[in-house]
C-alpha atoms as a PDB file:
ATOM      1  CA  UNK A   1       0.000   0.000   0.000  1.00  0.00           C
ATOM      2  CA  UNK A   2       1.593   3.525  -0.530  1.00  0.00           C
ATOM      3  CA  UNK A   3       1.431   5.533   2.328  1.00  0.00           C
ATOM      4  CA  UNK A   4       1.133   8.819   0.757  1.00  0.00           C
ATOM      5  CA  UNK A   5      -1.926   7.660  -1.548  1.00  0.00           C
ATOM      6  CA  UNK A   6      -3.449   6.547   1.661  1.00  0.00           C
ATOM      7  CA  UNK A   7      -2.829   9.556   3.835  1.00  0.00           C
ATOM      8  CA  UNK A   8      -3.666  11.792   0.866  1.00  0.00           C
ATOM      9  CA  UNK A   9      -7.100  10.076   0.373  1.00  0.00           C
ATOM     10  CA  UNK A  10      -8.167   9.974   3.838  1.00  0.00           C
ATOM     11  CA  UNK A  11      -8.066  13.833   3.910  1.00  0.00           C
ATOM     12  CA  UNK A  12     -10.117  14.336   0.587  1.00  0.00           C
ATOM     13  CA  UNK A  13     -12.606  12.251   2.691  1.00  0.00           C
ATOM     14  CA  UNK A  14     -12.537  15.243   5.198  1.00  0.00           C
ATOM     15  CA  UNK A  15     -13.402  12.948   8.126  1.00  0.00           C
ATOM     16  CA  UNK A  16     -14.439  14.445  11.783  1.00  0.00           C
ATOM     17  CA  UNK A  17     -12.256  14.983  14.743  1.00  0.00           C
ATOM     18  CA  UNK A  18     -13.523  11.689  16.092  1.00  0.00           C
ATOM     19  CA  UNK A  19     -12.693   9.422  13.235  1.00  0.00           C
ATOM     20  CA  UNK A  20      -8.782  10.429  13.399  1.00  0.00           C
ATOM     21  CA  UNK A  21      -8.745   9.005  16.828  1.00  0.00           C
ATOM     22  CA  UNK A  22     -10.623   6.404  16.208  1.00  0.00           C
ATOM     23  CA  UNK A  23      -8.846   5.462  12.829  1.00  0.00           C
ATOM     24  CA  UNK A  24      -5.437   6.663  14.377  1.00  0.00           C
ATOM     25  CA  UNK A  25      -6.080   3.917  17.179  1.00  0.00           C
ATOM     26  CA  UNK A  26      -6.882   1.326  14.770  1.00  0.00           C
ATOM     27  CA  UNK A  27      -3.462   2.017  13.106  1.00  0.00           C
ATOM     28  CA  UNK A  28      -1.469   2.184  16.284  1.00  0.00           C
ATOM     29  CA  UNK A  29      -3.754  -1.182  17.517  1.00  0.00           C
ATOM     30  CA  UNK A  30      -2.604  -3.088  15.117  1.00  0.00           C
ATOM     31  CA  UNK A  31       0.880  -2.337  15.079  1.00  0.00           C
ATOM     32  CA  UNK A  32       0.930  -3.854  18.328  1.00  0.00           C
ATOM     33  CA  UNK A  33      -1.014  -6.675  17.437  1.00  0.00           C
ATOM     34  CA  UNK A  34       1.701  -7.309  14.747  1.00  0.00           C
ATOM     35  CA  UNK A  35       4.411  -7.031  17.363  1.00  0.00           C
ATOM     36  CA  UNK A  36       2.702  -9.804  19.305  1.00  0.00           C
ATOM     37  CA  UNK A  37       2.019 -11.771  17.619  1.00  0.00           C
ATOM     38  CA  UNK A  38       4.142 -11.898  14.536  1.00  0.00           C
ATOM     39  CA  UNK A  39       7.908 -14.120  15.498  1.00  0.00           C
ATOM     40  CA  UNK A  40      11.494 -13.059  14.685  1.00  0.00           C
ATOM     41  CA  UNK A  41      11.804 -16.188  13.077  1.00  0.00           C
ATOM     42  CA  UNK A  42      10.285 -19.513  11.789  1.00  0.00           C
ATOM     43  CA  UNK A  43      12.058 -22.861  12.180  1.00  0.00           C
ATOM     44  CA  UNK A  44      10.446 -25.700   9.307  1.00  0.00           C
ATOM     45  CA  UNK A  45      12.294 -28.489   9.654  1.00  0.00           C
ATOM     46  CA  UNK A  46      15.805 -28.283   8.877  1.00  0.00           C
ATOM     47  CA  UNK A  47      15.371 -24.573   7.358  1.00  0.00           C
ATOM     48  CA  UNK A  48      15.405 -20.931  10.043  1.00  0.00           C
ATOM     49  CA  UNK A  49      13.323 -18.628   8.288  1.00  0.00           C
ATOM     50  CA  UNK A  50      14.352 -14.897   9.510  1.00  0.00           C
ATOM     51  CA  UNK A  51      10.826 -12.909   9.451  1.00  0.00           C
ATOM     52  CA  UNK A  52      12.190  -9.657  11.839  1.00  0.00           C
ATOM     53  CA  UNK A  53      12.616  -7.746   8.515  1.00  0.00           C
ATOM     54  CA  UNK A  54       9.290  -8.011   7.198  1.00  0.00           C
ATOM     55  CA  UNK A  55       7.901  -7.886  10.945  1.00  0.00           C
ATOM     56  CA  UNK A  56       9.716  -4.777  11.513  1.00  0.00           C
ATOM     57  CA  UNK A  57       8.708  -3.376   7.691  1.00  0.00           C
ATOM     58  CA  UNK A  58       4.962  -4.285   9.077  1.00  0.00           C
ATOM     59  CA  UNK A  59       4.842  -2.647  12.242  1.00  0.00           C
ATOM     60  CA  UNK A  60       6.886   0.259  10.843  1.00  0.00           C
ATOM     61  CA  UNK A  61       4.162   0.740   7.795  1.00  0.00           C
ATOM     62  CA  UNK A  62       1.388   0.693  10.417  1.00  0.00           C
ATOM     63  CA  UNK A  63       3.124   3.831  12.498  1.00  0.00           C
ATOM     64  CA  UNK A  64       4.074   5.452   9.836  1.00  0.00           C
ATOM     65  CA  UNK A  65       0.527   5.500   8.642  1.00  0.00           C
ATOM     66  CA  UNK A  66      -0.525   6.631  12.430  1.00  0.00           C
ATOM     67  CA  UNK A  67       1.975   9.446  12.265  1.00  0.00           C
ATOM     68  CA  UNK A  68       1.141  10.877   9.156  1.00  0.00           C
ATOM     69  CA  UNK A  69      -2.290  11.005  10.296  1.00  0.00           C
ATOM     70  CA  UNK A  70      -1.511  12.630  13.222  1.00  0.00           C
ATOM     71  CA  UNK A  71       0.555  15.541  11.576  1.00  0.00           C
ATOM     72  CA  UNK A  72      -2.391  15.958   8.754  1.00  0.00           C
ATOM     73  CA  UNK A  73      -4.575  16.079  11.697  1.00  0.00           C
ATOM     74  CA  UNK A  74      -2.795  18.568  13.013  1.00  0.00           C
ATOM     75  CA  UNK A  75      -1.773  20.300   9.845  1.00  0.00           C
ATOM     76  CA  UNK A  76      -5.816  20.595   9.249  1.00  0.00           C
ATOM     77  CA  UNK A  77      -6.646  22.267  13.401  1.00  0.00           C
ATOM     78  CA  UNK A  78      -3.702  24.781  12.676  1.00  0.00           C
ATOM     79  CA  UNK A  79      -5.631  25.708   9.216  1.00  0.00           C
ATOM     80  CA  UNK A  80      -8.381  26.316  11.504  1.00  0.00           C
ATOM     81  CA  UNK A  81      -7.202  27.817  14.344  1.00  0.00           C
ATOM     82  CA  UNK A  82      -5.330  30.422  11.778  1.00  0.00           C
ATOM     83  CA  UNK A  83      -8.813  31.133  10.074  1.00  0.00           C
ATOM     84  CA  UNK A  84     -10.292  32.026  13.492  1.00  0.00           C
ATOM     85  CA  UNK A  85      -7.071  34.613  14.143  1.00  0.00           C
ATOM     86  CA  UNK A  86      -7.688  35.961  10.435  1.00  0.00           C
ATOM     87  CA  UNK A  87     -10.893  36.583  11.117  1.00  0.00           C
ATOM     88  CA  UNK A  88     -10.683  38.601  14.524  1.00  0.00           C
ATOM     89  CA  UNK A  89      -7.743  40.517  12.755  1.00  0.00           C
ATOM     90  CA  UNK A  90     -10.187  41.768  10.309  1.00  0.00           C
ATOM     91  CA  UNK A  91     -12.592  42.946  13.003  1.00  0.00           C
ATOM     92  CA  UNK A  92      -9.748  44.419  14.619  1.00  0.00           C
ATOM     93  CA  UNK A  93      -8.464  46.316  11.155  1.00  0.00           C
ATOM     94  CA  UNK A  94     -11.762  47.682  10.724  1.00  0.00           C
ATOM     95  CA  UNK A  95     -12.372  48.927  13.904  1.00  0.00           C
ATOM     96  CA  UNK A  96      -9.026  50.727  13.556  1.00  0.00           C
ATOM     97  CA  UNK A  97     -10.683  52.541  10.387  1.00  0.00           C
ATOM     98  CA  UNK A  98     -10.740  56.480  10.471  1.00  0.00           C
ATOM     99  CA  UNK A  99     -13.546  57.857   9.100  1.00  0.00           C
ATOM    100  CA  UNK A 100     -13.620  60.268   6.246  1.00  0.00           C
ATOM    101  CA  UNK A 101     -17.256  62.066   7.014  1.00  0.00           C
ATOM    102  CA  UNK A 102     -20.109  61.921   9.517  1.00  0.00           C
ATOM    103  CA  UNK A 103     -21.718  59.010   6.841  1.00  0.00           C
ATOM    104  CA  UNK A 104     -18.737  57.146   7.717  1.00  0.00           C
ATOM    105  CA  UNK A 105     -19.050  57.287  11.326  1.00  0.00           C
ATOM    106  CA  UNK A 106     -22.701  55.803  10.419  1.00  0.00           C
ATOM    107  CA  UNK A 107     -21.281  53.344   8.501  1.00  0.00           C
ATOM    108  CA  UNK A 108     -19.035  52.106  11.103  1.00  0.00           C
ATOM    109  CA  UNK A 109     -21.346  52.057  14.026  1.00  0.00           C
ATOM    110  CA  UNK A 110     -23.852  50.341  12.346  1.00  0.00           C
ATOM    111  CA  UNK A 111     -21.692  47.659  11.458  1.00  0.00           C
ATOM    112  CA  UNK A 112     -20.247  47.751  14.742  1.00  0.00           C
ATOM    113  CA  UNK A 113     -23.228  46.751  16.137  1.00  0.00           C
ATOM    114  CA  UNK A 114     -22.703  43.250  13.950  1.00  0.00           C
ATOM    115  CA  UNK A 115     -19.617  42.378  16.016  1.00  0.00           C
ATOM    116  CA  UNK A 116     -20.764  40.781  18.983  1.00  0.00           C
ATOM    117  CA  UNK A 117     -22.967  37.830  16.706  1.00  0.00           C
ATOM    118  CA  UNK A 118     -19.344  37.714  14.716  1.00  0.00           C
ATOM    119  CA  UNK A 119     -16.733  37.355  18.046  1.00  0.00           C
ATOM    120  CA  UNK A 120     -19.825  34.959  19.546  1.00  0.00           C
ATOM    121  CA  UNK A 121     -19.367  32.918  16.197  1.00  0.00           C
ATOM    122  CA  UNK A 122     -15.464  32.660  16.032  1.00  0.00           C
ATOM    123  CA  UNK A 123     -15.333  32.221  20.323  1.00  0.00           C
ATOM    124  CA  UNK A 124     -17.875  28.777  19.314  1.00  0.00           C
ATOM    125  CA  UNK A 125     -15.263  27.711  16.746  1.00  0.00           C
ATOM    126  CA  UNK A 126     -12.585  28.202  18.768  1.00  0.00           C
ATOM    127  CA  UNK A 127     -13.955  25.849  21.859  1.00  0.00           C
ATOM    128  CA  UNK A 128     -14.746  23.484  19.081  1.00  0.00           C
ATOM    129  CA  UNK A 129     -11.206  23.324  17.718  1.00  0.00           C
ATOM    130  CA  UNK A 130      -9.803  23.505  21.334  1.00  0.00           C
ATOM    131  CA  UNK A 131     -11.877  20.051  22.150  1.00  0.00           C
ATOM    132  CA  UNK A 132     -10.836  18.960  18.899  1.00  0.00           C
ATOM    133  CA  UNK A 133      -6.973  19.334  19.899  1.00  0.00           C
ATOM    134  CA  UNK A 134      -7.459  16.666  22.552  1.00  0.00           C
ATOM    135  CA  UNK A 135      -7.347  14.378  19.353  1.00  0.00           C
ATOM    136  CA  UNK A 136      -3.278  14.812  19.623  1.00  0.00           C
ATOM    137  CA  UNK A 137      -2.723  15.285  23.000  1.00  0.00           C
ATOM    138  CA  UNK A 138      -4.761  11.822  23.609  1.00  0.00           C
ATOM    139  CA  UNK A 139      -1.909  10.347  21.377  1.00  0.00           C
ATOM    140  CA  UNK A 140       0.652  11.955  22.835  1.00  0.00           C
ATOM    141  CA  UNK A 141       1.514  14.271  19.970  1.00  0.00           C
ATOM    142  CA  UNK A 142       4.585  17.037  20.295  1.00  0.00           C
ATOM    143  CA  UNK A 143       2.183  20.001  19.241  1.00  0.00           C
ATOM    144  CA  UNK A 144       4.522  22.832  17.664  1.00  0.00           C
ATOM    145  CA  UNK A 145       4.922  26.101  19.218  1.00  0.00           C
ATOM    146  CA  UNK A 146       3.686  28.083  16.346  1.00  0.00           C
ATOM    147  CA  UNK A 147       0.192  26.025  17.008  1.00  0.00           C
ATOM    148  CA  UNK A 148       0.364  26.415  20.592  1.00  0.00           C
ATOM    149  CA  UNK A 149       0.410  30.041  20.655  1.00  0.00           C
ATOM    150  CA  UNK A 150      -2.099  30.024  18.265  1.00  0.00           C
ATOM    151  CA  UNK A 151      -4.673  28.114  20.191  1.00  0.00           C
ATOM    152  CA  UNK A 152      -3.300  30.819  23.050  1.00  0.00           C
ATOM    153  CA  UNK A 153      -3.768  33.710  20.795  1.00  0.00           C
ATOM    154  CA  UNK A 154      -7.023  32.495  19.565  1.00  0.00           C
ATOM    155  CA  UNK A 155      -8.507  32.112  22.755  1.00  0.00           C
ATOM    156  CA  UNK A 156      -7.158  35.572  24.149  1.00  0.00           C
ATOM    157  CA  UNK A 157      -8.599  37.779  20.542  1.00  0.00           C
ATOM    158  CA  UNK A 158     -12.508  38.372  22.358  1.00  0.00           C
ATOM    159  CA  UNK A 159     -11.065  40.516  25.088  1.00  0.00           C
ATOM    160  CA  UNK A 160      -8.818  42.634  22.257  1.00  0.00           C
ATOM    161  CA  UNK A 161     -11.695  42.701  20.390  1.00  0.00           C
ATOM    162  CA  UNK A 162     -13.918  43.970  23.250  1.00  0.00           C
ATOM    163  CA  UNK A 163     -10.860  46.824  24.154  1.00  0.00           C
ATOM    164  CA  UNK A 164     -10.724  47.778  21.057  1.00  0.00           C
ATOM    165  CA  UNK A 165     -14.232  48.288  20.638  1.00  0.00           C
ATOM    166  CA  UNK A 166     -14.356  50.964  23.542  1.00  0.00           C
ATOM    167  CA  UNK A 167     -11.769  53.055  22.062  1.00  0.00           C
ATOM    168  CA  UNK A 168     -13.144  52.951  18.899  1.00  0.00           C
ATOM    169  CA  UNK A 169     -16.324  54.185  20.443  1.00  0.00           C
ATOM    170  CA  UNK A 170     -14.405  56.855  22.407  1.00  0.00           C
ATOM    171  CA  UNK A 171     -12.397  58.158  18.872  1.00  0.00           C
ATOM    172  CA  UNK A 172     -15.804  58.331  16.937  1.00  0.00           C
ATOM    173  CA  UNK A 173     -17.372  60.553  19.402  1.00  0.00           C
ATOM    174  CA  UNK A 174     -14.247  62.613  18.880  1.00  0.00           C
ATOM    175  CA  UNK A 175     -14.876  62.759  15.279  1.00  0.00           C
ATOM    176  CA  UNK A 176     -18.241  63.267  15.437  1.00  0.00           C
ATOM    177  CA  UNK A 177     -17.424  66.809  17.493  1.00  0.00           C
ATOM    178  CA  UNK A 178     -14.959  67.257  14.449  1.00  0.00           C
ATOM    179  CA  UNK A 179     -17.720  66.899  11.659  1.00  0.00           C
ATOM    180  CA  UNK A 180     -19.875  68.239  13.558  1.00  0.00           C
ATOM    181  CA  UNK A 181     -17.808  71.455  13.332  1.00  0.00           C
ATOM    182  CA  UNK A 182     -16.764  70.642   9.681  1.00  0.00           C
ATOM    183  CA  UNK A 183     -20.616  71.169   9.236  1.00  0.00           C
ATOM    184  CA  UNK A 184     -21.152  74.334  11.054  1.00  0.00           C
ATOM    185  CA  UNK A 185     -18.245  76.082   9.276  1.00  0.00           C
ATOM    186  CA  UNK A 186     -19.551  74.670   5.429  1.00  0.00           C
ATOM    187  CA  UNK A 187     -23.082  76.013   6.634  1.00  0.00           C
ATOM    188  CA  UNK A 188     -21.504  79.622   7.009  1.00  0.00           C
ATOM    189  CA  UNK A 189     -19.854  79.391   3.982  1.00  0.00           C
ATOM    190  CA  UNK A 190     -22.526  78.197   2.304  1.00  0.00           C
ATOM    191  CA  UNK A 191     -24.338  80.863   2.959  1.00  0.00           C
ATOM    192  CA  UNK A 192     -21.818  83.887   2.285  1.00  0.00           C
ATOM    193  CA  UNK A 193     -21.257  82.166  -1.260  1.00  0.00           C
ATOM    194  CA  UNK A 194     -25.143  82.550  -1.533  1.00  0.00           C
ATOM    195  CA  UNK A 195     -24.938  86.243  -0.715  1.00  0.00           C
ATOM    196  CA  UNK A 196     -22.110  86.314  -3.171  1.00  0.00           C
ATOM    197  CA  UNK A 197     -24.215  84.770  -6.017  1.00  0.00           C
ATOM    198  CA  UNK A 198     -27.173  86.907  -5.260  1.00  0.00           C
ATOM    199  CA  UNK A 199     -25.042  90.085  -5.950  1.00  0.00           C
ATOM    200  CA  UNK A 200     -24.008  88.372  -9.345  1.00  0.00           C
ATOM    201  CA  UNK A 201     -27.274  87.732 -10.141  1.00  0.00           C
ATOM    202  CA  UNK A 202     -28.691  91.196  -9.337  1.00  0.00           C
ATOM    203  CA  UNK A 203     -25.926  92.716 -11.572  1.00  0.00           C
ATOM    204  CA  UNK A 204     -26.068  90.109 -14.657  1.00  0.00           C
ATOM    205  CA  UNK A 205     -30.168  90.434 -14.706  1.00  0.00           C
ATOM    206  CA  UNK A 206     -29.595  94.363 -15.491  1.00  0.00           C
ATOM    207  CA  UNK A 207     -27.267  93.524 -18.600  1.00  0.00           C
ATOM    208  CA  UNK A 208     -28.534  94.949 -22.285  1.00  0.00           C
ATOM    209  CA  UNK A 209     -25.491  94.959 -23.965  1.00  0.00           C
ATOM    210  CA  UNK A 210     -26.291  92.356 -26.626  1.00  0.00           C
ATOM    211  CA  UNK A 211     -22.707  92.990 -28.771  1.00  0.00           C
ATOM    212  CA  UNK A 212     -21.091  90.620 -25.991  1.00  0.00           C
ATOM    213  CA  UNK A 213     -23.186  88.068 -25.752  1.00  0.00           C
ATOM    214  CA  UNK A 214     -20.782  85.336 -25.884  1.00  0.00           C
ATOM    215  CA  UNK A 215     -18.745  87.159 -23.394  1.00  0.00           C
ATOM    216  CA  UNK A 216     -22.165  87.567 -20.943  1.00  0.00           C
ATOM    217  CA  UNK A 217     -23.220  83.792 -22.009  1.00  0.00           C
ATOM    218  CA  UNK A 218     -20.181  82.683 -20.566  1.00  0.00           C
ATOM    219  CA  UNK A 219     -20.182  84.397 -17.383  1.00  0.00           C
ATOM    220  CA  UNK A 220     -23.841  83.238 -17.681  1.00  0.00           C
ATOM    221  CA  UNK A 221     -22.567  79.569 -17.829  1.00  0.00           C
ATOM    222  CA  UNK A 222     -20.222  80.108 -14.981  1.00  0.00           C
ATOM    223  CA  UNK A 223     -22.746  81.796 -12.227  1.00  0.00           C
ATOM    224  CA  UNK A 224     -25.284  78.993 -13.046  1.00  0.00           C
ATOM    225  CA  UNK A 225     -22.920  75.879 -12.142  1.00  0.00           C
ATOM    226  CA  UNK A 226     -21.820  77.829  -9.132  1.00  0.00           C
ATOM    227  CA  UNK A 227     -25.359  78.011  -8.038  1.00  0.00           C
ATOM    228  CA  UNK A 228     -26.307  74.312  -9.293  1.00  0.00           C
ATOM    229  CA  UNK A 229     -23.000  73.178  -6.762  1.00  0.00           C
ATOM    230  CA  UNK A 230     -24.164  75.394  -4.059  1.00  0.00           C
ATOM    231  CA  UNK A 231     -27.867  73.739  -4.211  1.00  0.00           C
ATOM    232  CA  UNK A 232     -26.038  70.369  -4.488  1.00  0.00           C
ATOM    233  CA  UNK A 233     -23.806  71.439  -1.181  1.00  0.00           C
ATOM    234  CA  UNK A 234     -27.305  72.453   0.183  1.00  0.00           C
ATOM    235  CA  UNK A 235     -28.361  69.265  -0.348  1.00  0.00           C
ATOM    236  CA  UNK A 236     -25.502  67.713   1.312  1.00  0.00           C
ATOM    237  CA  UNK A 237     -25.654  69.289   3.903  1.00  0.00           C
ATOM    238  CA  UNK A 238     -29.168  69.209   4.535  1.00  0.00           C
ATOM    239  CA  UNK A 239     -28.658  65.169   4.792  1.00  0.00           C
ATOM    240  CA  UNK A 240     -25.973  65.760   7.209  1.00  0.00           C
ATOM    241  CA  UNK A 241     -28.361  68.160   9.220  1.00  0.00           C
ATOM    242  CA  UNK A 242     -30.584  65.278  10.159  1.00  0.00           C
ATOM    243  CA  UNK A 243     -27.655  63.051  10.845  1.00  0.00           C
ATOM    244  CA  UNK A 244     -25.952  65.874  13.556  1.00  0.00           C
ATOM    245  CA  UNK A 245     -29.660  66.270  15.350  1.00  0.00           C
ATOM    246  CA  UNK A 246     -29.508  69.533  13.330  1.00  0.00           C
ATOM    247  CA  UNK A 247     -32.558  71.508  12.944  1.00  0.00           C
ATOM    248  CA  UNK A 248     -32.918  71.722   8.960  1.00  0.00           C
ATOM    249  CA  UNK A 249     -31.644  74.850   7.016  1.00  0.00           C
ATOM    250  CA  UNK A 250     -34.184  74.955   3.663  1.00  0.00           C
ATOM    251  CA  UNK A 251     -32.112  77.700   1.829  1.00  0.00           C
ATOM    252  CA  UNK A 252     -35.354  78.829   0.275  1.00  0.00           C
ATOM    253  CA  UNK A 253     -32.956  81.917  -0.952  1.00  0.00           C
ATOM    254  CA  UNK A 254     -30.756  79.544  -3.157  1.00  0.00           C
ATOM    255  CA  UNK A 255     -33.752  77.732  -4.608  1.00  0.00           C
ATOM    256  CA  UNK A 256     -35.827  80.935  -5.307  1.00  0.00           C
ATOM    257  CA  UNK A 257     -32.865  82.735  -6.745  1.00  0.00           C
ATOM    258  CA  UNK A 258     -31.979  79.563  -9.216  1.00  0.00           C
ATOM    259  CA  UNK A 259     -35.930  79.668 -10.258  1.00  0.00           C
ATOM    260  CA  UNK A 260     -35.420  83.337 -11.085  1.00  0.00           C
ATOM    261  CA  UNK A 261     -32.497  83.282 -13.234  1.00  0.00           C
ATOM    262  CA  UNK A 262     -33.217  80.747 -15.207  1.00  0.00           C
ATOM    263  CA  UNK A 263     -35.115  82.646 -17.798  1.00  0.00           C
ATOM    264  CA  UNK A 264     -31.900  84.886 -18.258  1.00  0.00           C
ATOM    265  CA  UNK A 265     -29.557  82.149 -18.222  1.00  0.00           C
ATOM    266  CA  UNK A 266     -32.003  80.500 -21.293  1.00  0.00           C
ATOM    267  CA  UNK A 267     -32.089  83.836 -22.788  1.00  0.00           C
ATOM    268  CA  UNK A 268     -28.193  84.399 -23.024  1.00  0.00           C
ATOM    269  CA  UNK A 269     -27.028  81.103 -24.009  1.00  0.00           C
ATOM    270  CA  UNK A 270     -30.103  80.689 -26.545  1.00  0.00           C
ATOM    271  CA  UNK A 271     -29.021  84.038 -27.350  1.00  0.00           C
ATOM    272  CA  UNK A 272     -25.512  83.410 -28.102  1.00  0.00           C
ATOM    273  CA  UNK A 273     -26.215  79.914 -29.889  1.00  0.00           C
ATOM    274  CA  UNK A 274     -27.979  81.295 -32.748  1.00  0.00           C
ATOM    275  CA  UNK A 275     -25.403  84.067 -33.208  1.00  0.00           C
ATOM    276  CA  UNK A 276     -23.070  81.350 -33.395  1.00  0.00           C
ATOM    277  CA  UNK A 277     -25.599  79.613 -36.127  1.00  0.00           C
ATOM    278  CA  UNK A 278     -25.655  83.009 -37.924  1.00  0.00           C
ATOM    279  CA  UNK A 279     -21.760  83.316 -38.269  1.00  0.00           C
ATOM    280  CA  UNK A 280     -21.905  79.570 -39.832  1.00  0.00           C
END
């Protein structure tokens, strides 16, 4: 029988903690069994028939086969144990996130609030595995030291997690104040850019001078995306108003001066586009 068929085999089969020590018994059993009963040698009449070689190549197949077990066994729990670390690691990276706006402090707390369910799932693997690691110390088995601190490691990520958790909590308070703050100060200059665009618009709506019309279309062009990005900053930060607790600003000035220069705005850059036809 080759060995490393065998062993290679029996872990496509993906068999439970309990069969290893089960089938790792039966290897080990019979080993002995062959050492017991199988003689040295055989005397038939007048010829000595040495059998310790193939006895020895016997017993020797039979714990090599237990051994190899034994190390895929515990090839397989440090696998496991290693996908439990990876997995409390990537709590732990995300937790360490910094966020880039008051959505993202959402963002995190919400999922935040998925942790516990995730550390309760990994702390149920890890007892599992830990249980299932009695499978090599019941033989007897020299466990690395890579795999022991990972079974120590493993057992010791909940409380990190749970540490980590509070001063994550602690820093997204913190940059909630910032935001917050962020917010008032785009609120103020919000509204001094709308005071700014009301002057342009008080000054363009007064223009007659029909010889620059590309040169007043253009300006045209210019004042209305700065007043389609302020009512798109309103908008922003209207959202971000309900997140802070905020009362909500309507900036009924922005939207009522956008719905009165529209006409000009149509008028100039209609204006300008059939010069532009004419000159074709």
């Amino acid at each position: 029988m080759d060995v490393n068929a065998f062993i290679e085999q029996y872990k496509e089969e993906q068999h439970q903690a309990s069969e290893y020590k089960e089938d790792i018994s039966f290897q080990l059993k019979m080993k002995d069994n062959l050492e017991a009963t199988l003689p040295s040698n055989i005397v038939i009449g007048p010829f000595y028939i040495n059998t310790e070689p193939l006895k020895l190549f016997l017993v020797n197949k039979r714990q090599e086969i237990a051994n190899k077990m034994l190390d895929q066994f515990c090839a397989i729990m440090k696998n496991n144990i290693e996908d439990v670390i990876q997995e409390f690691k990537f709590l732990m990276v995300r937790l360490a996130d910094k966020p880039t706006s008051i959505e993202h402090i959402y963002e995190i707390r919400d999922w935040m609030e998925t942790i516990p369910m995730s550390v309760r799932t990994q702390e149920e693997l890890t007892r599992r595995y830990l249980l299932e690691y009695d499978v090599l110390e019941y033989f007897w088995y020299a466990l690395p030291q890579e795999d022991f601190e990972n079974k120590w490691e493993a057992i010791g990520w909940p409380y990190k997690i749970s540490q980590q958790i509070e001063t994550t909590n602690t820093f997204l308070d913190d940059e909630w104040d910032k935001y917050y703050k962020i917010q008032m100060n785009d609120e103020l200059t919000l509204e001094e850019k709308v005071e700014h665009l009301t002057v342009l618009v008080t000054q363009m709506s007064g223009l007659r001078d029909f010889s620059k019309t590309h040169e007043i279309a253009v300006d045209i062009r210019r004042v209305w995306k700065a007043m389609k990005e302020a009512q798109e900053q309103g908008q922003l930060l209207n959202s971000r108003q309900k997140l802070f607790l905020a009362p909500i600003t309507p900036y009924e000035t922005l939207n009522k001066l956008i719905k009165e220069f529209e006409p000009y705005r149509n008028l100039w850059i209609t204006a300008s586009g059939i010069l532009l036809l004419l000159l074709l």
